[in-house]
N, C-alpha and C. Protein backbone atom coordinates (compact mmCIF):
# COMPACT_ATOMS: atom_id res chain seq x y z
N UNK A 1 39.20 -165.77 -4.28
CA UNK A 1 39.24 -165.46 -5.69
C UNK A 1 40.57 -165.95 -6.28
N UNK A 2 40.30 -166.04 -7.74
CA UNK A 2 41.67 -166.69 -8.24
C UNK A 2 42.88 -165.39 -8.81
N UNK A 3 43.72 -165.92 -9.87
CA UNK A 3 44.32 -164.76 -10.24
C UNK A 3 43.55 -163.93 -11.28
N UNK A 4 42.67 -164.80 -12.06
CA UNK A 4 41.97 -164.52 -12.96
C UNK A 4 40.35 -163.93 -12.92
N UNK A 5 40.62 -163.51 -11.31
CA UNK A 5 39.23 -162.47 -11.00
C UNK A 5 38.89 -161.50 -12.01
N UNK A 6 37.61 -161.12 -12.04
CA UNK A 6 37.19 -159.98 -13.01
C UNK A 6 37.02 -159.19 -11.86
N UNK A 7 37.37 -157.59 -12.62
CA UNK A 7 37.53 -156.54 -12.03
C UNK A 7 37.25 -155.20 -12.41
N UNK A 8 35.96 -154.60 -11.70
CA UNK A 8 35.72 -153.32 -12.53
C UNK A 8 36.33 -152.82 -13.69
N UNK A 9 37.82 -152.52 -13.22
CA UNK A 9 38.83 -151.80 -13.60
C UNK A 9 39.39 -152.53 -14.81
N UNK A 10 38.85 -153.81 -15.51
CA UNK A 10 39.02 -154.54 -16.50
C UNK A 10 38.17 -154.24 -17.96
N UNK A 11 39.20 -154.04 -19.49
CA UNK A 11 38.12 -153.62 -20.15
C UNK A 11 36.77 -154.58 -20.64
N UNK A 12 36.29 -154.05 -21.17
CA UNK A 12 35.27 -155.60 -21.30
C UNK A 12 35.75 -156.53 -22.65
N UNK A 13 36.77 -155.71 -23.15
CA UNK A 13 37.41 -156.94 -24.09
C UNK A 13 38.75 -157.74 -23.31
N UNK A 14 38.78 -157.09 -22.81
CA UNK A 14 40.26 -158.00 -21.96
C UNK A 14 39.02 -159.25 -21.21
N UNK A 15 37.94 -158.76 -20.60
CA UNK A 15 37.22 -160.06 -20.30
C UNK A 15 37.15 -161.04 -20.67
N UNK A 16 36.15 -160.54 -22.12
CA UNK A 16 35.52 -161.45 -22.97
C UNK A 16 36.47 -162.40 -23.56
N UNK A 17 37.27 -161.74 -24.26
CA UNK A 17 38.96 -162.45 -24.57
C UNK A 17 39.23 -164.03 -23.35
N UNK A 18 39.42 -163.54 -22.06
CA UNK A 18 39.99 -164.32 -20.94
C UNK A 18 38.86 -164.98 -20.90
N UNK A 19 37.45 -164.37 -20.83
CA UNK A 19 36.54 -165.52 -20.22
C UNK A 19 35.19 -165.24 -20.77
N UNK A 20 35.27 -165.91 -21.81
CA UNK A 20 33.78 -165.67 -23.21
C UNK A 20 32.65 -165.85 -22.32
N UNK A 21 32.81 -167.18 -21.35
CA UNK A 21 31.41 -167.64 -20.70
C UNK A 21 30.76 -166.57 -19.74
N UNK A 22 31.77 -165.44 -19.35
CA UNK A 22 31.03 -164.02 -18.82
C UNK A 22 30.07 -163.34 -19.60
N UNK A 23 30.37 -163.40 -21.16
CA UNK A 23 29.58 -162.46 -21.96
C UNK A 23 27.92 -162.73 -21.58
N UNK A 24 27.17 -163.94 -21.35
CA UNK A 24 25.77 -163.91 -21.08
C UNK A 24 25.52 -163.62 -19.79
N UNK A 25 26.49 -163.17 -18.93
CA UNK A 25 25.95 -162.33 -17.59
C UNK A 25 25.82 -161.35 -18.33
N UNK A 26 26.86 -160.15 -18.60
CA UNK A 26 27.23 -158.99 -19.12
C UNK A 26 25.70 -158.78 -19.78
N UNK A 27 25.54 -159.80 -20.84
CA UNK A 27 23.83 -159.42 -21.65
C UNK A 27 23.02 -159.28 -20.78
N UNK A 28 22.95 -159.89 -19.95
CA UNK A 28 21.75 -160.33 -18.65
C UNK A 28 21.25 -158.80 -18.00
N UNK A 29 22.57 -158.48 -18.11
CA UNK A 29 22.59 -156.69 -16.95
C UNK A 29 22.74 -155.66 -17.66
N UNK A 30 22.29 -155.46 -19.42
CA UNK A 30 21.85 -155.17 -19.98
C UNK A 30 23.38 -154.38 -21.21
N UNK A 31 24.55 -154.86 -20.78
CA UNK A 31 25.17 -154.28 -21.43
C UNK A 31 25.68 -155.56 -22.75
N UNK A 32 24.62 -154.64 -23.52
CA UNK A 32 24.53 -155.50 -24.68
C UNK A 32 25.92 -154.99 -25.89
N UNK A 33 26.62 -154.24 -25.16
CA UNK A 33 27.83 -153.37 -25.94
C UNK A 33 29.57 -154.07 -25.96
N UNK A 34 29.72 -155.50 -25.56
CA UNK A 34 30.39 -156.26 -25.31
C UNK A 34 31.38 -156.23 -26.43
N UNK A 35 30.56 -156.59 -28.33
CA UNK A 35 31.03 -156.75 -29.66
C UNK A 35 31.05 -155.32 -30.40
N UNK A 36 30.85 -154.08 -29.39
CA UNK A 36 30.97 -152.72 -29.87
C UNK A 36 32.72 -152.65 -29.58
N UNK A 37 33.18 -151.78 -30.78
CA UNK A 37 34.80 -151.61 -30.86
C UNK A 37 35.24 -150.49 -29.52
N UNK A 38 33.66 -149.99 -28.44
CA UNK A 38 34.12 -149.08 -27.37
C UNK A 38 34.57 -150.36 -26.54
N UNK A 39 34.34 -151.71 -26.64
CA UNK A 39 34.52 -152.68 -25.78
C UNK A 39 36.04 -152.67 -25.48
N UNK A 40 37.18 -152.59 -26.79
CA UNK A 40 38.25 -152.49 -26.35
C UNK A 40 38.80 -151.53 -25.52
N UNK A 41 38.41 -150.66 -24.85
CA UNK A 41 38.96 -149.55 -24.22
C UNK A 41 38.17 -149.05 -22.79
N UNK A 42 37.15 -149.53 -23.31
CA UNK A 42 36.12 -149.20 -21.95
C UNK A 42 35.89 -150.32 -20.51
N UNK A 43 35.91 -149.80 -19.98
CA UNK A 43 36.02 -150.41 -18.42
C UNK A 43 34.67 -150.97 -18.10
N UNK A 44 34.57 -152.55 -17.40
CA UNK A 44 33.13 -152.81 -16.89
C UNK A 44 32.73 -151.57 -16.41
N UNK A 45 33.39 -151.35 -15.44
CA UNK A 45 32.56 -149.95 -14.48
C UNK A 45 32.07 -148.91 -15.66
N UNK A 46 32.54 -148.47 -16.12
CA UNK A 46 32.58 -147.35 -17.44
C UNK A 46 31.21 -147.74 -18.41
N UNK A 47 31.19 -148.79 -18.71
CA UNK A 47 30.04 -149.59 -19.48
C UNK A 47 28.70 -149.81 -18.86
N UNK A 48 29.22 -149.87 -17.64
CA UNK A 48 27.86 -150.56 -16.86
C UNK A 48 27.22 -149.18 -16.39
N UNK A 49 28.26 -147.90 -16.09
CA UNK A 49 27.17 -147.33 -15.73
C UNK A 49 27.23 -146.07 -16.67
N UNK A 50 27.44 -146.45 -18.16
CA UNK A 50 26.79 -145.75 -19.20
C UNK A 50 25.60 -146.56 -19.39
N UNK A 51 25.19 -148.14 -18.75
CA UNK A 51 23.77 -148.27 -19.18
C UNK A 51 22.87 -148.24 -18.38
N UNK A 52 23.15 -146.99 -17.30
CA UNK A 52 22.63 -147.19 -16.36
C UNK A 52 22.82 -148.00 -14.89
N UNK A 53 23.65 -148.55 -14.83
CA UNK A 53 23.36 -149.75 -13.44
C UNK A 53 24.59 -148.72 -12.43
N UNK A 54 24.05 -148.87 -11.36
CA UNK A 54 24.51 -148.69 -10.19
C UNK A 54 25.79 -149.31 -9.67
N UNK A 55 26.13 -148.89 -8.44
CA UNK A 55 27.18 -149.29 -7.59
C UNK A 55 26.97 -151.31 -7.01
N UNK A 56 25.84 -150.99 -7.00
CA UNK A 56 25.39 -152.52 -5.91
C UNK A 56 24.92 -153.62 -7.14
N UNK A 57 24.61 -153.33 -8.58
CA UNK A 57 24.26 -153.95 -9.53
C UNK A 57 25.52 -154.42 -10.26
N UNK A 58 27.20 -153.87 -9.75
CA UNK A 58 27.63 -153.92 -10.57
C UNK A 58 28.80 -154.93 -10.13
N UNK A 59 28.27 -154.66 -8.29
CA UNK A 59 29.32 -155.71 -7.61
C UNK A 59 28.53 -156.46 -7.92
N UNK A 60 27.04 -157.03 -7.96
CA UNK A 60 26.16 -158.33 -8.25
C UNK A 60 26.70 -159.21 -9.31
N UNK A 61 26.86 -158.27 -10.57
CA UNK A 61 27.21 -158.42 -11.73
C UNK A 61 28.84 -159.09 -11.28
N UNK A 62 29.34 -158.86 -10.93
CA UNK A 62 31.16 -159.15 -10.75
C UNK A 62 30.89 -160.31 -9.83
N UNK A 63 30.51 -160.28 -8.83
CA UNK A 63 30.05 -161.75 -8.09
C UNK A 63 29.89 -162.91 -9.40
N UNK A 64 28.77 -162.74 -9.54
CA UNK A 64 28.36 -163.54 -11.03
C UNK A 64 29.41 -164.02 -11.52
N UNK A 65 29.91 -163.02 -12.39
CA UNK A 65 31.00 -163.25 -13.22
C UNK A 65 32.05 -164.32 -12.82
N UNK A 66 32.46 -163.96 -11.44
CA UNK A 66 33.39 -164.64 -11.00
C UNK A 66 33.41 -165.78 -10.01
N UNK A 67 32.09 -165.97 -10.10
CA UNK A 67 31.42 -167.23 -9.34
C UNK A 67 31.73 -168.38 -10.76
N UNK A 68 31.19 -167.84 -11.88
CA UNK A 68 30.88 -168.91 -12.68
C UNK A 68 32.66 -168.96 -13.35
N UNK A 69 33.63 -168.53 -13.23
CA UNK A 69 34.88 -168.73 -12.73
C UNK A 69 35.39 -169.61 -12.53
N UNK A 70 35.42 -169.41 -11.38
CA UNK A 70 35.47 -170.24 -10.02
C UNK A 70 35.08 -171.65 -10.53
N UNK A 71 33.68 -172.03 -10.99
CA UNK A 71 33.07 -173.25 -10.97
C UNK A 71 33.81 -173.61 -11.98
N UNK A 72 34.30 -172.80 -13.58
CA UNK A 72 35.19 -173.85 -14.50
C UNK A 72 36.42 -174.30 -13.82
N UNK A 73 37.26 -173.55 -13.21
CA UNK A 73 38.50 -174.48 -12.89
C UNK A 73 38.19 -176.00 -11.73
């Protein structure tokens, strides 16, 4: 991973900010709450499993994220 891994513990605006091309995973796994003003403060983890998703959906989700990462640099 690089320095610029995504990380639970990241809010989902500090993401989106660093790395826009995450936002159509994020939709994909249903957290359509990305452009909500809870985005600045709330944590992937925090988000993902106010919409429901699990422990194993959310490392899937972070794989993702940081696969397609990986492939821009």
């Amino acid at each position: 991973m690089t320095d610029d891994e995504i990380k639970k513990d990241m809010t989902l605006g500090d993401i989106i900010t660093k790395h826009p091309e995450t936002a159509k995973i994020m939709v994909g796994y249903g957290l359509h709450c990305i452009g909500c003003h809870v985005a600045t403060w709330e944590t992937l983890e925090q988000g993902a499993k106010a919409h429901g998703l699990g422990d194993k959906q959310i490392e899937d989700m972070l794989k993702e994220m940081n696969d397609i990462i990986e492939k821009k640099e």
